[in-house]
Protein backbone atom coordinates (compact mmCIF):
# COMPACT_ATOMS: atom_id res chain seq x y z
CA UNK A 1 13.78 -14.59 1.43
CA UNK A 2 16.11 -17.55 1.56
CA UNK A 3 17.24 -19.59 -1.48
CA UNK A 4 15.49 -22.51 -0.13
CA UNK A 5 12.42 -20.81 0.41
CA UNK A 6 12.25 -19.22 -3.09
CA UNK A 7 13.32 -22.62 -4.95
CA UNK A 8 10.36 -24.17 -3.31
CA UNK A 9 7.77 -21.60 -4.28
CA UNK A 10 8.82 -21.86 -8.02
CA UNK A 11 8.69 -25.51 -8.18
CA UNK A 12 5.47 -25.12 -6.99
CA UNK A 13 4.62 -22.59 -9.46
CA UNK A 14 6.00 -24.64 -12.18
CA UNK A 15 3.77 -27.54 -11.54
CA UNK A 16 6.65 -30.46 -12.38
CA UNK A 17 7.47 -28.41 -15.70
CA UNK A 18 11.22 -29.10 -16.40
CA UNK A 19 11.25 -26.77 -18.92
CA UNK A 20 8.63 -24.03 -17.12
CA UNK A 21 11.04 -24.22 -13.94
CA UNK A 22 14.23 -23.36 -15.69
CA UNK A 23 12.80 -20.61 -17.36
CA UNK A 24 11.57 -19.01 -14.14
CA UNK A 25 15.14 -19.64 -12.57
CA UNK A 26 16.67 -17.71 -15.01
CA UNK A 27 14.53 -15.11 -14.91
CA UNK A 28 14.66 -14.97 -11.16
CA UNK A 29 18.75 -15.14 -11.74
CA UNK A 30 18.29 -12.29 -13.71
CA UNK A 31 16.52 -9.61 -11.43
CA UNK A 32 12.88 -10.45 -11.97
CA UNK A 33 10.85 -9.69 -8.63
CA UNK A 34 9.85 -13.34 -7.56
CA UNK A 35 6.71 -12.41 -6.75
CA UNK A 36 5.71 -11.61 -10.41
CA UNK A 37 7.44 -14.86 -11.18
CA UNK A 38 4.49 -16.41 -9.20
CA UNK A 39 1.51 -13.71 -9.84
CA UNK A 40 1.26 -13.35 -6.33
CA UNK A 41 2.39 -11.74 -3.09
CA UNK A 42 1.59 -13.25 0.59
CA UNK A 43 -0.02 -9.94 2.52
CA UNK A 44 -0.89 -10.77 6.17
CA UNK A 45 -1.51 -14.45 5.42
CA UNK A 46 -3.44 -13.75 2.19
CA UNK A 47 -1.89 -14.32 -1.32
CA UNK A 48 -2.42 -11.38 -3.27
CA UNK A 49 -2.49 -11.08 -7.03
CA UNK A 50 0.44 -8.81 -8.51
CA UNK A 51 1.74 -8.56 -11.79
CA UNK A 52 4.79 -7.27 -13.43
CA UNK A 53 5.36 -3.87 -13.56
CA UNK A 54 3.12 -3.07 -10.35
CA UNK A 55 4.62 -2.17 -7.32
CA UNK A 56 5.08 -4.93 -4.99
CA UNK A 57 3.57 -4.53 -1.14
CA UNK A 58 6.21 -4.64 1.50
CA UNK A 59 6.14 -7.25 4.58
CA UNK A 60 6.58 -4.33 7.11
CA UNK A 61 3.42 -2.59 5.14
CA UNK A 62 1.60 -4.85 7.51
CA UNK A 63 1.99 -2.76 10.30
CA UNK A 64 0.17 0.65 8.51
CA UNK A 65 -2.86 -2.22 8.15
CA UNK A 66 -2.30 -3.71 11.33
CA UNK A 67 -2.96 0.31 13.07
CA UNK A 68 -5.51 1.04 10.72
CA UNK A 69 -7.48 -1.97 11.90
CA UNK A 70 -7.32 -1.73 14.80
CA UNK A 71 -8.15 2.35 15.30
CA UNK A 72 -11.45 1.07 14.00
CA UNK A 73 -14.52 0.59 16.76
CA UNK A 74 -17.01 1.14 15.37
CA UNK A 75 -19.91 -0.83 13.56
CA UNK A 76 -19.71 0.06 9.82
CA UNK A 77 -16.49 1.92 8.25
CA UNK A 78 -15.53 3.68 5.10
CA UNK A 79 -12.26 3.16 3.67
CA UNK A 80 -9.95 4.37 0.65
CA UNK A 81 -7.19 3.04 -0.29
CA UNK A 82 -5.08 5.56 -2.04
CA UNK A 83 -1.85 4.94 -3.77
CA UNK A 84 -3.29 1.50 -4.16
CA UNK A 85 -0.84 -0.58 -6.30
CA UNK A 86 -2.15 -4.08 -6.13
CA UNK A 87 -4.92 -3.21 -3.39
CA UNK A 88 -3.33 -5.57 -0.90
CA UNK A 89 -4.04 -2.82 1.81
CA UNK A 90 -7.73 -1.87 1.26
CA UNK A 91 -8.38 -5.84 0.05
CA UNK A 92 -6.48 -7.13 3.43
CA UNK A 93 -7.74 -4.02 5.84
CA UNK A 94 -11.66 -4.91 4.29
CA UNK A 95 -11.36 -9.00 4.91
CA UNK A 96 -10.05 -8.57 8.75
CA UNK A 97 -12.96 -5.89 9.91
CA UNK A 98 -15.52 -7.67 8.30
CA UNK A 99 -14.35 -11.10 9.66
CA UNK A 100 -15.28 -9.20 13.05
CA UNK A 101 -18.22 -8.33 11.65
CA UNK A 102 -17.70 -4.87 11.03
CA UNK A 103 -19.78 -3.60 7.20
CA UNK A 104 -17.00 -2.03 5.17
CA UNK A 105 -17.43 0.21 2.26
CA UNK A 106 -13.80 -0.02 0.00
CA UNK A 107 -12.85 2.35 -2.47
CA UNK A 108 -9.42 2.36 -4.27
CA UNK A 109 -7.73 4.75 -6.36
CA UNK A 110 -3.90 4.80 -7.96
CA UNK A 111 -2.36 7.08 -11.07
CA UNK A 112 -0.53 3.81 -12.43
CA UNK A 113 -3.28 2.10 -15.48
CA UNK A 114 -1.58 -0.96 -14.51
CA UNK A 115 -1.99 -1.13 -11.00
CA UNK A 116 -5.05 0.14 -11.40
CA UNK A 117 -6.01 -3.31 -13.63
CA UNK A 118 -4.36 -5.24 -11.36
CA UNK A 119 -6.27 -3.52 -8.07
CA UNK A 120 -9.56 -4.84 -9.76
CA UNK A 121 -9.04 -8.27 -10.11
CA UNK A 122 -8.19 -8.16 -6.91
CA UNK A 123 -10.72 -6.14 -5.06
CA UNK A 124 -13.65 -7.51 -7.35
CA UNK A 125 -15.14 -10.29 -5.14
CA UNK A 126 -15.52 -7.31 -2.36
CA UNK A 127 -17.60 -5.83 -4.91
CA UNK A 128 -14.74 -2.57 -4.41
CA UNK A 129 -14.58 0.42 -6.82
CA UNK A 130 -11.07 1.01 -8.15
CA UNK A 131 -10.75 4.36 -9.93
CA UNK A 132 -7.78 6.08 -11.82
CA UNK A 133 -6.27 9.38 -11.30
CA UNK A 134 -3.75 11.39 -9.41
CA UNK A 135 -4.58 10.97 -5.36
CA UNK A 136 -7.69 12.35 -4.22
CA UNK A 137 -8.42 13.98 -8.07
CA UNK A 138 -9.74 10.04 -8.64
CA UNK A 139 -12.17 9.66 -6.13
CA UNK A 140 -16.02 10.65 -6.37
CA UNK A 141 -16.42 13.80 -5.33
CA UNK A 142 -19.41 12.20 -2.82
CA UNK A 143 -16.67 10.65 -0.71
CA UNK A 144 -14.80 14.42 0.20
CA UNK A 145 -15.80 14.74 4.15
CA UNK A 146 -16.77 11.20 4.80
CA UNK A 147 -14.20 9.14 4.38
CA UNK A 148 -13.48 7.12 8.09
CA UNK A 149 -9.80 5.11 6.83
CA UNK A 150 -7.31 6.43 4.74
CA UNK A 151 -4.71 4.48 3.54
CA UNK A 152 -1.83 5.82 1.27
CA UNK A 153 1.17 3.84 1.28
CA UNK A 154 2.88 6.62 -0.54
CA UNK A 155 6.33 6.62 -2.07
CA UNK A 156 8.91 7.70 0.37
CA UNK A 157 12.57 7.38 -1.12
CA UNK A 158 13.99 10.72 -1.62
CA UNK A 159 15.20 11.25 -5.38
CA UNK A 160 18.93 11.04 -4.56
CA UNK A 161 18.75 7.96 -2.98
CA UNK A 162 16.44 5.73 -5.71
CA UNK A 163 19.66 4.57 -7.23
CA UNK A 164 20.57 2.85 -3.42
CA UNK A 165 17.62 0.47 -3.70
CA UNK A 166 18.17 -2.93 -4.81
CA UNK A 167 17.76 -3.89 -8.47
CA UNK A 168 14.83 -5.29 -8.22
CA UNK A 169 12.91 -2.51 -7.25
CA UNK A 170 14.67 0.25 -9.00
CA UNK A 171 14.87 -1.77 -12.38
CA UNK A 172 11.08 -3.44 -12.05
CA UNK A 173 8.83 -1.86 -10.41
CA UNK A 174 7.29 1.86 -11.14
CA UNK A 175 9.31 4.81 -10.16
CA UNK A 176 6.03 6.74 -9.46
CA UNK A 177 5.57 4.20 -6.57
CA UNK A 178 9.30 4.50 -5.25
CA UNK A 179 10.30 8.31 -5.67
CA UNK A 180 9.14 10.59 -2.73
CA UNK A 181 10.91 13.73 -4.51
CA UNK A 182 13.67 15.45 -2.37
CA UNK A 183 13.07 14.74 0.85
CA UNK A 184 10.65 11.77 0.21
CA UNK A 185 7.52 13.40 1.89
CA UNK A 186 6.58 14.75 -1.70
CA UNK A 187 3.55 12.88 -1.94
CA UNK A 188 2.85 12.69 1.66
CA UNK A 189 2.56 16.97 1.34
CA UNK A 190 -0.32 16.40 -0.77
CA UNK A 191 -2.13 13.59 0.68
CA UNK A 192 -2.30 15.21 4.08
CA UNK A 193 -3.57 18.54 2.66
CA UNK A 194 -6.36 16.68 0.75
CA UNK A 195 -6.92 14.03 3.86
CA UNK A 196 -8.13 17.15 6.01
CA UNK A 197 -11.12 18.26 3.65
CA UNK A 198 -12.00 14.34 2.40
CA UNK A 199 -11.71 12.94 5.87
CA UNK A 200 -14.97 12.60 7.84
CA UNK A 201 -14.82 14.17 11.41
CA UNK A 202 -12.93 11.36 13.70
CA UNK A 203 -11.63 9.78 10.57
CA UNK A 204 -7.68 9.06 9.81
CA UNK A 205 -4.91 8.76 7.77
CA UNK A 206 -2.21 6.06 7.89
CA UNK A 207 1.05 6.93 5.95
CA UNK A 208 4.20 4.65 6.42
CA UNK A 209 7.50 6.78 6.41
CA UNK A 210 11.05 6.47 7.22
CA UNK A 211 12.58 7.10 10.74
CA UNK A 212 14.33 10.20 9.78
CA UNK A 213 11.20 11.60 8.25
CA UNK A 214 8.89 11.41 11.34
CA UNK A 215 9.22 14.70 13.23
CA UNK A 216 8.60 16.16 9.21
CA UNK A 217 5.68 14.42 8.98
CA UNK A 218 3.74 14.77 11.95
CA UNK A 219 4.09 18.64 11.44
CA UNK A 220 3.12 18.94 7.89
CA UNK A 221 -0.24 16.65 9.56
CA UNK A 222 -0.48 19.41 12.12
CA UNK A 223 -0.33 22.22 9.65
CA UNK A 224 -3.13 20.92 8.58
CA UNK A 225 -5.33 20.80 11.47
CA UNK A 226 -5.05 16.54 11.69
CA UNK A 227 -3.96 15.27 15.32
CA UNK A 228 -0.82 14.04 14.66
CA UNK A 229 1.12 10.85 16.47
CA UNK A 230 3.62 8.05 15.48
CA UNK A 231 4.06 4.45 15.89
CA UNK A 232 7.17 2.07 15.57
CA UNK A 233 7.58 -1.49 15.01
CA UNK A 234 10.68 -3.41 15.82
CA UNK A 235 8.91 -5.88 14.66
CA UNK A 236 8.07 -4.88 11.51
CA UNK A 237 10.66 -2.41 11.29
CA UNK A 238 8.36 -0.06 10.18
CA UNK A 239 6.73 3.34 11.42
CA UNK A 240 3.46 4.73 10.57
CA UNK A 241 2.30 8.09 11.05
CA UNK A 242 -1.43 8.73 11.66
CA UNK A 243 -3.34 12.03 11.00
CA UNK A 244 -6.87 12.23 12.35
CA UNK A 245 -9.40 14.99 11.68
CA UNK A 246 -11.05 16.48 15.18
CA UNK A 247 -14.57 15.78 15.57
């Protein structure tokens, strides 16, 4: 963001508080993530609740939302939203299908207690089950085989390179959330062996990953029987790669 930008958001959030403004200056000078300096994150238009210590959703996350959406036809959809953080995803994903009038079933899930707490508050007025666990070891075991949207914005930094990231993610947010292991696809590995039992037939996974990761990640999806393909956005500068169970 620019300086501007940010100045005006906290003298907003200060509400003509001298002394409340300073204070969130300086902690803004001194690393803190602005957004939980506000309590909040802007997600596709929507302010999201976020709090500190929770890993903060990315702009170009929009994109894995923006494909998941729109692979969606038909009339009533079930998603989970693994590796939750916040819930921006599921929350966001949920409110834009059933603005088209699509019934949407929401299920969340992250290993983090905090994100978990946070996921709640947030999901709540969808009426949205949040559970806590490690990936798919959370969720009812009712949901394995029928699950139509998978989200899992999973961590995707390899290990060496954490220590490249800017301060305010590598000093503030969760490691769990930032550290893919060696080559970053760590996590992925797992969530695309579980997405091909809990995935109903015709259902998919949405995973964002790095550039140089792609042509790794659509075969670890094809080794396990998922059709595999990838998407760019310049954009967004993001790319998402999308597993989906054969019918």
């Amino acid at each position: 963001m620019f300086a501007e930008d940010e100045a005006a958001l906290l003298i907003e959030s200060a509400g003509g508080e001298a002394g409340l403004l300073e204070g969130l200056v300086a902690r803004r000078v001194s690393g803190v993530p602005l957004e939980y300096l506000l309590g909040w994150v802007e997600f596709r238009g929507v302010r999201v609740g976020v709090r500190a210590g929770v890993f903060v959703p990315r702009q170009r996350t929009a994109f894995l939302v923006e494909r998941a959406v729109t692979g969606v036809v038909a009339e009533s959809v079930r998603i989970v939203d693994l590796c939750c953080g916040c819930g921006a995803l599921g929350l966001i994903a949920a409110t834009e299908l059933a603005g088209r009038g699509c019934s949407v079933e929401l299920v969340a899930a992250d290993l983090d207690p905090a994100a978990v707490a946070c996921a709640r508050e947030n999901l709540a007025p969808l009426g949205a089950a949040v559970y806590a666990g490690d990936l798919f070891d959370a969720l009812p075991t009712g949901l394995r085989g029928r699950i139509d949207v998978l989200l899992a914005n999973t961590p995707y930094v390899p290990s060496a390179r954490i220590a490249e990231l800017p301060p305010e993610a590598r000093e503030h947010e969760p490691l769990v959330a930032l550290d893919g292991g060696d080559d970053g696809l760590a996590v992925f590995r797992r969530v695309a062996e579980g997405a091909a039992r809990w995935l109903a037939p015709g259902g998919s996974v949405y995973v964002e990953a790095g550039k140089g990761q792609v042509e790794t990640a659509l075969a670890v999806l094809r080794e396990h029987g998922l059709a595999a393909r990838a998407e760019h956005s310049e954009e967004y500068y993001a790319t998402v790669v999308t597993g989906t169970r054969r019918e």
